[in-house]
C-alpha atoms as a PDB file:
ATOM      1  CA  UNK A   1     -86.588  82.508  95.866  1.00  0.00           C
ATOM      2  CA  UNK A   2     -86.897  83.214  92.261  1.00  0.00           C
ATOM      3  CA  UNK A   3     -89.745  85.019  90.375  1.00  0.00           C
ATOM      4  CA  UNK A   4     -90.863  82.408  88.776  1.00  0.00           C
ATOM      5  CA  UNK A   5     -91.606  80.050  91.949  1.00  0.00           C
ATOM      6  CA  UNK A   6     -92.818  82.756  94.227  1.00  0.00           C
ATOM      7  CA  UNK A   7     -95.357  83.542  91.520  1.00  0.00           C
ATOM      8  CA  UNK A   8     -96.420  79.802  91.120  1.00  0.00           C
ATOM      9  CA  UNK A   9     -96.550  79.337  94.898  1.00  0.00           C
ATOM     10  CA  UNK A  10     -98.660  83.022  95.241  1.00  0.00           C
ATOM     11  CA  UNK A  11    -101.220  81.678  92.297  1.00  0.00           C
ATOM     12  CA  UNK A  12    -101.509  78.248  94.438  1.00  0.00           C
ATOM     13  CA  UNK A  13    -102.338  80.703  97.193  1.00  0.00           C
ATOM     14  CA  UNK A  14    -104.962  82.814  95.271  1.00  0.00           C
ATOM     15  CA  UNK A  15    -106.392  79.606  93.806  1.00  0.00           C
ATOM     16  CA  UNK A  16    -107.043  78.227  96.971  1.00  0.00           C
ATOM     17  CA  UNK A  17    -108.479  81.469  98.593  1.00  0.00           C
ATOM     18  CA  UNK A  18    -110.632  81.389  95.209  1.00  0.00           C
ATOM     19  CA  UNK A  19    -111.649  78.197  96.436  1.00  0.00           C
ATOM     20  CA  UNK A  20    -112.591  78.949 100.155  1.00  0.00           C
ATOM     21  CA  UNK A  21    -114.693  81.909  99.436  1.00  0.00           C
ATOM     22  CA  UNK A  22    -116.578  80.082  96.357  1.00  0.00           C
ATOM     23  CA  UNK A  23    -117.318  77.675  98.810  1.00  0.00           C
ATOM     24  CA  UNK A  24    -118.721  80.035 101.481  1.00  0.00           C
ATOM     25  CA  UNK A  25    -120.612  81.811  98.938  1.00  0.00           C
ATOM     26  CA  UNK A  26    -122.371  78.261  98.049  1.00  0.00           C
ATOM     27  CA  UNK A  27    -123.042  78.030 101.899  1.00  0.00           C
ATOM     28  CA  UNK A  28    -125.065  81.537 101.501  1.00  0.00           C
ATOM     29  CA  UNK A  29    -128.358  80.054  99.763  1.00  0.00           C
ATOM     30  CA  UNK A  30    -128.846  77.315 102.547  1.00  0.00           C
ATOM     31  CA  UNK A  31    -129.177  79.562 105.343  1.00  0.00           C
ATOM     32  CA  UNK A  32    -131.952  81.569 103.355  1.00  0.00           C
ATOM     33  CA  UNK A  33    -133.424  78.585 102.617  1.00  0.00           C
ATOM     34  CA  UNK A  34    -133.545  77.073 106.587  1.00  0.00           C
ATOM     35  CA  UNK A  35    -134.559  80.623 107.520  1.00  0.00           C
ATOM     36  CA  UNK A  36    -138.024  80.388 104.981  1.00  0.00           C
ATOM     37  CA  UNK A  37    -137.800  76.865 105.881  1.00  0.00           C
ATOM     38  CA  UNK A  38    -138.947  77.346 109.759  1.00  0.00           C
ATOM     39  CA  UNK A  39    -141.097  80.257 108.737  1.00  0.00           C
ATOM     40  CA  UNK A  40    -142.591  77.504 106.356  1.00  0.00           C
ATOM     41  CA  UNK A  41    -143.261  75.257 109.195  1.00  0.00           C
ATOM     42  CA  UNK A  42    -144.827  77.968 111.422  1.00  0.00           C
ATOM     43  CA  UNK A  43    -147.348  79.234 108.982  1.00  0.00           C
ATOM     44  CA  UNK A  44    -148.706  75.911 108.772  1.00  0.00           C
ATOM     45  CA  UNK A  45    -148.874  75.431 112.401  1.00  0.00           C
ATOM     46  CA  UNK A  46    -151.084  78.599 112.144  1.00  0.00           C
ATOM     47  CA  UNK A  47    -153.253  77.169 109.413  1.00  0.00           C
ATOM     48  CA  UNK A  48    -153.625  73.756 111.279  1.00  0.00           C
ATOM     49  CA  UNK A  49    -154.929  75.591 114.840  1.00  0.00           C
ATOM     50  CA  UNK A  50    -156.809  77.830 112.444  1.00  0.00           C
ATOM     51  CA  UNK A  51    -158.721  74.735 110.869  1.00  0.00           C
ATOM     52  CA  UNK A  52    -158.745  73.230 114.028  1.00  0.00           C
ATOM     53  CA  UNK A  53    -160.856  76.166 115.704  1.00  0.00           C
ATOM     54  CA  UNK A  54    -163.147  76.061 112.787  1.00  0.00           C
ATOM     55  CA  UNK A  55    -163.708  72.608 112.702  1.00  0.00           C
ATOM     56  CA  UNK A  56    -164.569  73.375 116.521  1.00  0.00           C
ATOM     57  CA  UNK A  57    -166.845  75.948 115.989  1.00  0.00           C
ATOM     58  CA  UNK A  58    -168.866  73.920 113.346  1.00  0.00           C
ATOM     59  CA  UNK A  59    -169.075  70.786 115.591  1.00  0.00           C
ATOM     60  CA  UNK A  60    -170.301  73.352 118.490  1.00  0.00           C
ATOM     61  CA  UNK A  61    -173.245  74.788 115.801  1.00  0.00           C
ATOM     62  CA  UNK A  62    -174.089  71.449 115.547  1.00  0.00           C
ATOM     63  CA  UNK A  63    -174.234  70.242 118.995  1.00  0.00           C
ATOM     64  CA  UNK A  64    -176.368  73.192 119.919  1.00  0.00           C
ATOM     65  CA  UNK A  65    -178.542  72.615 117.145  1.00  0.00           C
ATOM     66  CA  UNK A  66    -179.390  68.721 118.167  1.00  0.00           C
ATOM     67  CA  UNK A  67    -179.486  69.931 121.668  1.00  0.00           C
ATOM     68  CA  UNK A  68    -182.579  72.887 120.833  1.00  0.00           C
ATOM     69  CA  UNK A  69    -184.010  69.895 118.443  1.00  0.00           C
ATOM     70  CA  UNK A  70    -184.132  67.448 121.974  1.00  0.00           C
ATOM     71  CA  UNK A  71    -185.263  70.556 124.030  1.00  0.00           C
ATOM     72  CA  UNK A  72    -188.384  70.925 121.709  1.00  0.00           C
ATOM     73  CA  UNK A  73    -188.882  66.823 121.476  1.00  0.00           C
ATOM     74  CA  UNK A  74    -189.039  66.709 125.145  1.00  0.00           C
ATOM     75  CA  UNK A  75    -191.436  70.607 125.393  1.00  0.00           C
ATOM     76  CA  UNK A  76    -193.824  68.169 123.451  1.00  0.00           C
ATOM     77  CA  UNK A  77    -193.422  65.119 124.789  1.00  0.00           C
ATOM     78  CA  UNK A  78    -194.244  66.501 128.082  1.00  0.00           C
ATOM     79  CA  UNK A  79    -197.489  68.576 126.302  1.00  0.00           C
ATOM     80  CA  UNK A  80    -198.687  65.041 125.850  1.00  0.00           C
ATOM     81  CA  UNK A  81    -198.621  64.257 129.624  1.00  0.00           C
ATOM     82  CA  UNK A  82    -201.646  65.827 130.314  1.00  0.00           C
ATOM     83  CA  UNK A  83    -203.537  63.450 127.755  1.00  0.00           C
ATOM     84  CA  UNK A  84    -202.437  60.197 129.432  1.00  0.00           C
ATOM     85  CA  UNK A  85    -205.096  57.682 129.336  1.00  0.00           C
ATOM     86  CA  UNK A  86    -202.901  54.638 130.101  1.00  0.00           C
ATOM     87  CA  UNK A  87    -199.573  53.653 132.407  1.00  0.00           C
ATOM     88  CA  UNK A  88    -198.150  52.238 128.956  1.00  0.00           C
ATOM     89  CA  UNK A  89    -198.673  55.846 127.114  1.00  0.00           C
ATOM     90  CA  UNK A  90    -197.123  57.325 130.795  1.00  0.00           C
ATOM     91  CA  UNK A  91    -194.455  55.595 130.676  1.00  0.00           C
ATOM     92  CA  UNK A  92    -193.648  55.531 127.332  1.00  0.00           C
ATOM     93  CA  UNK A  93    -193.492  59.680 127.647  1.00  0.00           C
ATOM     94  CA  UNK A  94    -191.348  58.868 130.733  1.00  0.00           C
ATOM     95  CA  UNK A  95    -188.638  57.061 128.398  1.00  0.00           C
ATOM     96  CA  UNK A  96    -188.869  59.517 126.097  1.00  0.00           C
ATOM     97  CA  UNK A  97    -188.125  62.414 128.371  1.00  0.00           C
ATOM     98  CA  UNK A  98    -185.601  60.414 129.938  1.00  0.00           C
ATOM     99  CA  UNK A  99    -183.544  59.676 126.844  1.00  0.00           C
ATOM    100  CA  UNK A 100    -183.867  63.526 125.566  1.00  0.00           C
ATOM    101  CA  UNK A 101    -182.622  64.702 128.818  1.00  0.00           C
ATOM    102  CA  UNK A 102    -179.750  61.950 128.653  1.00  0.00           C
ATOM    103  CA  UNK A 103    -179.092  63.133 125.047  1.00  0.00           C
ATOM    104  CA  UNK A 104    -179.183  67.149 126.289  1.00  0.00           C
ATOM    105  CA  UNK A 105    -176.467  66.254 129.086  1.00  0.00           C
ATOM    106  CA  UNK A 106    -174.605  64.192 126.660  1.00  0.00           C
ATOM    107  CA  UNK A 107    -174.535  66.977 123.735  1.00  0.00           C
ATOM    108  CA  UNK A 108    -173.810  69.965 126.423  1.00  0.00           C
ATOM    109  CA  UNK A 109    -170.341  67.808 128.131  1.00  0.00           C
ATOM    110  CA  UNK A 110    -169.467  67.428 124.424  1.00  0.00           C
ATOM    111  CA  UNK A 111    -169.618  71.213 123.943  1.00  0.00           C
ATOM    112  CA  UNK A 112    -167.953  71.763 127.142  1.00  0.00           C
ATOM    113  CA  UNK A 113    -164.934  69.801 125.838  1.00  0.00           C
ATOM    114  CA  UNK A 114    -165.194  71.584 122.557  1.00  0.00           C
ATOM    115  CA  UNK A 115    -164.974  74.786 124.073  1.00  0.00           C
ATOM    116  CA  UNK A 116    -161.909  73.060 126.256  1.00  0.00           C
ATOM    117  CA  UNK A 117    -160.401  72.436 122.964  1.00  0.00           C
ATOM    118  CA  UNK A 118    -161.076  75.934 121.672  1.00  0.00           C
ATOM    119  CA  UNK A 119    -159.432  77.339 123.967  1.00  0.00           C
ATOM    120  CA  UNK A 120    -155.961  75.238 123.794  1.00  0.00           C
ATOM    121  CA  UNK A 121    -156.646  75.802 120.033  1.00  0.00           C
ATOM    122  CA  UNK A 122    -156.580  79.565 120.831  1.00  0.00           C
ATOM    123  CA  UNK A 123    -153.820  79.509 122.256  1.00  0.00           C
ATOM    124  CA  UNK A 124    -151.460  77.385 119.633  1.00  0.00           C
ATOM    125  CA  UNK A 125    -153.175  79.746 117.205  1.00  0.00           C
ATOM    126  CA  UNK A 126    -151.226  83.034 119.066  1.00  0.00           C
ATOM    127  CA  UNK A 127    -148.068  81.086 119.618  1.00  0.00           C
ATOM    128  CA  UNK A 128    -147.769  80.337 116.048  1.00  0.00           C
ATOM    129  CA  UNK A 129    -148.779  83.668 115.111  1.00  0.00           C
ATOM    130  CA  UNK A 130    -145.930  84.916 117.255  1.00  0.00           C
ATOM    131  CA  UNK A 131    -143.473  82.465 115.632  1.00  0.00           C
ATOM    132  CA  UNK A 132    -144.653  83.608 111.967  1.00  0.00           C
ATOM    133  CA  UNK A 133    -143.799  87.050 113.039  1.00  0.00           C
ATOM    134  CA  UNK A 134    -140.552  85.910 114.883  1.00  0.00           C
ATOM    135  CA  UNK A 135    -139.378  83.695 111.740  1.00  0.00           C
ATOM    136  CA  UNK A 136    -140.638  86.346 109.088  1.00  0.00           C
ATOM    137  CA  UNK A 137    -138.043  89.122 110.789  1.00  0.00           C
ATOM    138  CA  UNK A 138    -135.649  86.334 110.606  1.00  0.00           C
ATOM    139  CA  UNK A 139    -135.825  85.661 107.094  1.00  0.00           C
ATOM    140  CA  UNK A 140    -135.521  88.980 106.133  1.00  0.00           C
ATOM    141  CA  UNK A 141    -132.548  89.731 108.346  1.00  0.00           C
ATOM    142  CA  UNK A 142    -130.844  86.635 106.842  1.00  0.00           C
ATOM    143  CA  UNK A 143    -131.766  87.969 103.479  1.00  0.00           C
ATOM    144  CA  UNK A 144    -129.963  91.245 104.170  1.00  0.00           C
ATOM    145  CA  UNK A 145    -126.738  89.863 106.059  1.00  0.00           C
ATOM    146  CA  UNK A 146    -126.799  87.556 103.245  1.00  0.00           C
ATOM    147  CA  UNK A 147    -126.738  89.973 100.539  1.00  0.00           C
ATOM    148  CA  UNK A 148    -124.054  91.955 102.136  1.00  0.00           C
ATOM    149  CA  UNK A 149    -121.978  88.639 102.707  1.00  0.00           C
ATOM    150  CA  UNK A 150    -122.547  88.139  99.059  1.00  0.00           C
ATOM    151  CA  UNK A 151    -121.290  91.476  97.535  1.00  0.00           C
ATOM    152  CA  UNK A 152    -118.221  90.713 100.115  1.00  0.00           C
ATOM    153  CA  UNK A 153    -117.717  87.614  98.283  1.00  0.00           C
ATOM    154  CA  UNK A 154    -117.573  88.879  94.777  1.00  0.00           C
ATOM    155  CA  UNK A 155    -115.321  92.037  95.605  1.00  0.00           C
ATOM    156  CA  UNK A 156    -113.074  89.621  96.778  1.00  0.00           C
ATOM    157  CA  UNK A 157    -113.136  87.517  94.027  1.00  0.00           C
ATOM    158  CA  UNK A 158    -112.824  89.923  91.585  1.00  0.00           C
ATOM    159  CA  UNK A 159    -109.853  90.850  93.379  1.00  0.00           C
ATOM    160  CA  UNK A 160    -108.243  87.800  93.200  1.00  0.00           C
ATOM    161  CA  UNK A 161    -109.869  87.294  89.641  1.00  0.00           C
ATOM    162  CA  UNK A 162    -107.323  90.084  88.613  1.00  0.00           C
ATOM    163  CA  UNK A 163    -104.638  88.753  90.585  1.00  0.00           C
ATOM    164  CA  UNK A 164    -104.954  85.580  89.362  1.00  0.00           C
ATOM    165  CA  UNK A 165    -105.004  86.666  85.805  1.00  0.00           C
ATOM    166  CA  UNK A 166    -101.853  88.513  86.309  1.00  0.00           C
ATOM    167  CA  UNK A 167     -99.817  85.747  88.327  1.00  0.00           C
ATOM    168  CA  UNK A 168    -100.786  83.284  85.360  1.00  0.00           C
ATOM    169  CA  UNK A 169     -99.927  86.388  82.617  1.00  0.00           C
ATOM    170  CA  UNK A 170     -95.600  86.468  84.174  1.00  0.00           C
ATOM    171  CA  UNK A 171     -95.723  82.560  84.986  1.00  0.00           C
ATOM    172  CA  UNK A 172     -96.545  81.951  81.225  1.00  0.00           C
ATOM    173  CA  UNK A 173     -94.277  84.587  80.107  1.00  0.00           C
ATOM    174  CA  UNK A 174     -91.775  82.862  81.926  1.00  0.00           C
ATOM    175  CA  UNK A 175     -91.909  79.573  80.944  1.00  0.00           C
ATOM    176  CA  UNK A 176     -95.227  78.444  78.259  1.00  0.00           C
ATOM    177  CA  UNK A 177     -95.241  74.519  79.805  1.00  0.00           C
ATOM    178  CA  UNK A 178     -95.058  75.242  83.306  1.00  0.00           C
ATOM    179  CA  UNK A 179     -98.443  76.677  83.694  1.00  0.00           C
ATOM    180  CA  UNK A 180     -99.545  74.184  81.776  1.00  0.00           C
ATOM    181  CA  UNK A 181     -97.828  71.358  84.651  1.00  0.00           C
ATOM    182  CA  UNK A 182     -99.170  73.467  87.551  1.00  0.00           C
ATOM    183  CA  UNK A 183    -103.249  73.182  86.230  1.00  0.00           C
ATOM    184  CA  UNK A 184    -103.128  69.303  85.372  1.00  0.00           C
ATOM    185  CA  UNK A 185    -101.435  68.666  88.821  1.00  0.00           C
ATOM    186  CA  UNK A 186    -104.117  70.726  90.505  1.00  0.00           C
ATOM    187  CA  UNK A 187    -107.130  69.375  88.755  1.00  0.00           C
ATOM    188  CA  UNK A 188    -105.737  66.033  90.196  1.00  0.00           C
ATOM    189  CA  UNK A 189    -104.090  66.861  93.398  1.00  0.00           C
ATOM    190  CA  UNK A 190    -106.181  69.704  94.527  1.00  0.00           C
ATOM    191  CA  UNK A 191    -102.777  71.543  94.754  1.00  0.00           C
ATOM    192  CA  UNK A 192    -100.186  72.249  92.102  1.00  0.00           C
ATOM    193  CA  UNK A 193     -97.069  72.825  93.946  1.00  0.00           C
ATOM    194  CA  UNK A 194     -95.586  72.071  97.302  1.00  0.00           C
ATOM    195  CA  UNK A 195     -93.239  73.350  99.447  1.00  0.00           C
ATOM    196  CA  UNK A 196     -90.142  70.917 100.844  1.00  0.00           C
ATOM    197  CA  UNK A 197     -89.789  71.215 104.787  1.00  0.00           C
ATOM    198  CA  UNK A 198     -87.249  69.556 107.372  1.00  0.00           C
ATOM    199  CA  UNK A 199     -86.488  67.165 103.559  1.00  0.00           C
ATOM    200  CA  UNK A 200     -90.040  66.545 103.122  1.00  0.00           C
ATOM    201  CA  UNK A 201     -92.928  67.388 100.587  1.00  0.00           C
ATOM    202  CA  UNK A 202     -95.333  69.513 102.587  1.00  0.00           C
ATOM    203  CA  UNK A 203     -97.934  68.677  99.911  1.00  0.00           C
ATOM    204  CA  UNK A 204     -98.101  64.643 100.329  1.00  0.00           C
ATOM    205  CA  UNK A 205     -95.471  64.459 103.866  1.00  0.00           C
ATOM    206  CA  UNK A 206     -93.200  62.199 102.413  1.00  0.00           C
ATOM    207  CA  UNK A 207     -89.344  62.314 102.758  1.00  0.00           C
ATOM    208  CA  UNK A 208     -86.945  63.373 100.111  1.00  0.00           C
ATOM    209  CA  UNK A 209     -84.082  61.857  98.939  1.00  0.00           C
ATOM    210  CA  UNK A 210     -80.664  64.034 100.179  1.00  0.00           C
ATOM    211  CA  UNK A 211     -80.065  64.805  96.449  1.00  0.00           C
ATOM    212  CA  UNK A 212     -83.411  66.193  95.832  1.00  0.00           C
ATOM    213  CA  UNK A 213     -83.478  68.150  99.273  1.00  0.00           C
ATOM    214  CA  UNK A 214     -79.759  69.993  98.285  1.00  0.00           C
ATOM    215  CA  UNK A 215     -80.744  70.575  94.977  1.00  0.00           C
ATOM    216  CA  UNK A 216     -84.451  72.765  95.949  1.00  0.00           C
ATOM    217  CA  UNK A 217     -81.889  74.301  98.503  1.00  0.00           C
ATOM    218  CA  UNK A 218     -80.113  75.688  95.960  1.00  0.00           C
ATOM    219  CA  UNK A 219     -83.392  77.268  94.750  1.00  0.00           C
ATOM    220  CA  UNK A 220     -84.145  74.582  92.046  1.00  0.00           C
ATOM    221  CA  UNK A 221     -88.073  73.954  90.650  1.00  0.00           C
ATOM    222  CA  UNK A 222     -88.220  69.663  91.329  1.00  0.00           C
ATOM    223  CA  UNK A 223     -90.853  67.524  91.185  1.00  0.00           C
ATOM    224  CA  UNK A 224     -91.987  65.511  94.096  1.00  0.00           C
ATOM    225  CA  UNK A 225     -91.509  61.338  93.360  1.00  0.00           C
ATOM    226  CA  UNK A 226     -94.175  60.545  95.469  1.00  0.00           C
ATOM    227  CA  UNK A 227     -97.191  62.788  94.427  1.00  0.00           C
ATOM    228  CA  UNK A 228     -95.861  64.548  91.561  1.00  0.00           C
ATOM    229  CA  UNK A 229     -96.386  68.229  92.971  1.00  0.00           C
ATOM    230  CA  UNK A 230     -93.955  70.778  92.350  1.00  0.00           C
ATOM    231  CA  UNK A 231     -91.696  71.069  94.744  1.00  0.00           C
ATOM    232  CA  UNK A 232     -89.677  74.565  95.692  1.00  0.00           C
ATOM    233  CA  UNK A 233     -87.850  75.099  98.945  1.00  0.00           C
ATOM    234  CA  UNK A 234     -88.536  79.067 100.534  1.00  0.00           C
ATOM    235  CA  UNK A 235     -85.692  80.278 102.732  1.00  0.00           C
ATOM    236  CA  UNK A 236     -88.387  82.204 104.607  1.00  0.00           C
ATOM    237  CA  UNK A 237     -89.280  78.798 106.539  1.00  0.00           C
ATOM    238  CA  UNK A 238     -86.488  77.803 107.225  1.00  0.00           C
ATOM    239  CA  UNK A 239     -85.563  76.636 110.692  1.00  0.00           C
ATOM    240  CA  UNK A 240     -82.953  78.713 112.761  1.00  0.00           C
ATOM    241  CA  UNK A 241     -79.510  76.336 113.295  1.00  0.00           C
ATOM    242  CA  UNK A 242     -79.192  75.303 116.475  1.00  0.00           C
ATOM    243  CA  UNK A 243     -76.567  77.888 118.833  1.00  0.00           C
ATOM    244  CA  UNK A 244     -73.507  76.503 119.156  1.00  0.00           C
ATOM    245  CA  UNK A 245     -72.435  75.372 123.014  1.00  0.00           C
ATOM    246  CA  UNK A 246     -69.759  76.938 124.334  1.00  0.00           C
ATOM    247  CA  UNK A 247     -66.362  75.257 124.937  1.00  0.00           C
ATOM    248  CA  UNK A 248     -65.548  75.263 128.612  1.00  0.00           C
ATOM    249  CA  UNK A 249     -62.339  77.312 129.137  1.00  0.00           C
ATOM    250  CA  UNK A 250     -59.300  76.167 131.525  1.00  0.00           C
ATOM    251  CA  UNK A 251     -58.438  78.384 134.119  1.00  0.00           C
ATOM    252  CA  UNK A 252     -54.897  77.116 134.058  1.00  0.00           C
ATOM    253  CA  UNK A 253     -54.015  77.966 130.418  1.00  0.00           C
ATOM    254  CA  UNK A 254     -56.998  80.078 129.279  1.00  0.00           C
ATOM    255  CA  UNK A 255     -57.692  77.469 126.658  1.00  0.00           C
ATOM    256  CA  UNK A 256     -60.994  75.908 125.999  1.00  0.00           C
ATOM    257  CA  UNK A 257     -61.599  72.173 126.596  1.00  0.00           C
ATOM    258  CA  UNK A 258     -62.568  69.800 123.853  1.00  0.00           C
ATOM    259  CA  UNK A 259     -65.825  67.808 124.465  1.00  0.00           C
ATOM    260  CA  UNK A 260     -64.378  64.518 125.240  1.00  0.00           C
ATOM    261  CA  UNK A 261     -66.873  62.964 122.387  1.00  0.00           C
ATOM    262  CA  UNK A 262     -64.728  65.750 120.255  1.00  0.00           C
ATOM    263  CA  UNK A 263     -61.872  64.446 121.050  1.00  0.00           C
ATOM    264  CA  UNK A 264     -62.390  60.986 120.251  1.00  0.00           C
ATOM    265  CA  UNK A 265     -63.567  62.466 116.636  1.00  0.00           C
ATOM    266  CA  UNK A 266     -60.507  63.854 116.024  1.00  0.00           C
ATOM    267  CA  UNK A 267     -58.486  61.509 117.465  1.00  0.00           C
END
């Protein structure tokens, strides 16, 4: 293969490596962000159980609160007993003590479920906590394994940033259009040159005429009809003829038979 196309087909290849590790480098930033993302998520499931279990702890202070005010209302309801003059007045106090103590039982099965609630408040509260922790190492380590992926990423494309640079330096030396071709077919194609296989364009798959296919044989640079790639043929990929079969030999005159379909050629 000449110079000339094994350097265009080795800057296709370093442009497209270019390409794949740009790409995974883009691909970097996301996972940070998922990582803080979840963390995200569990620190406000710790500030929601936390607000929860205050907003418990204030509605408990004020249960207890209405329940000491009822206790007291029914201490001196029940100081007036002894100054009954009347079954009106009697039972008047009786109401009244009923309906504190009704009141008291309500408030105290209120602060029962509170405390119920507390508890499973409690307990999101440490489960959250634990995922805060759990997420926080995460980020962290993705931060790291990031960064290391990262100076990975631009070694290698410095590398290729030289190579590149290079490839495109002898390609332009070479020949001052051709480079020129190769980048407008890329910025349209995605790919500037193509390599012909079994008398097709690898590039776009379709077939090539005979004249086209014994012409890149002979080590030509064409261009493909179909998708307008350049097209070179490499030796290298080249499939193997097939073995020739062996002519059966007579055992009468030691000379080999003809294929009867050989014969008929010939004949």
């Amino acid at each position: 293969m000449q110079p000339l196309i094994e350097n265009l087909a080795k800057l296709q290849a370093v442009e497209l490596e270019r390409a794949r590790l740009a790409h995974s480098a883009r691909q970097l930033a996301p996972e940070i962000a998922a990582a803080e993302s979840a963390l995200s998520v569990a620190q406000r499931e710790v500030s929601a159980a936390s607000d929860a279990l205050n907003r418990e702890e204030t509605l408990r202070t004020r249960l207890e609160r209405e329940i000491e005010s009822h206790r007291q209302k029914a201490s001196r309801v029940r100081a007036q007993q002894n100054s009954v003059t009347s079954s009106a007045q009697a039972e008047a106090i009786e109401h009244e003590l009923a309906f504190a103590k009704q009141e008291i039982e309500r408030l105290e099965n209120d602060e029962l479920l509170s405390m119920e609630r507390t508890d499973a408040h409690e307990s999101a509260l440490a489960q959250a906590r634990a995922r805060v922790e759990a997420h926080a190492a995460t980020v962290e380590t993705t931060r790291q394994s990031v960064g290391r992926r990262q100076a990975e990423f631009d070694r290698a494309l410095a590398v290729l940033a030289a190579e590149r640079e290079s490839l495109r330096t002898a390609i332009d030396a070479a020949d001052d259009n051709l480079l020129t071709r190769f980048d407008r077919i890329a910025a349209s194609r995605g790919t500037g040159i193509a390599r012909g296989e079994n008398q097709q364009c690898t590039g776009c798959r379709m077939g090539l005429r005979p004249q086209t296919w014994n012409e890149l044989r002979e080590g030509h640079l064409l261009t493909c009809d179909s998708c307008g790639r350049l097209l070179y043929w490499d030796p290298a990929f080249a499939q193997p003829a097939p073995p020739k079969t062996p002519q059966p030999v007579s055992e009468l005159t030691g000379h080999s038979i003809a294929h009867p379909k050989s014969q008929q050629a010939g004949d």
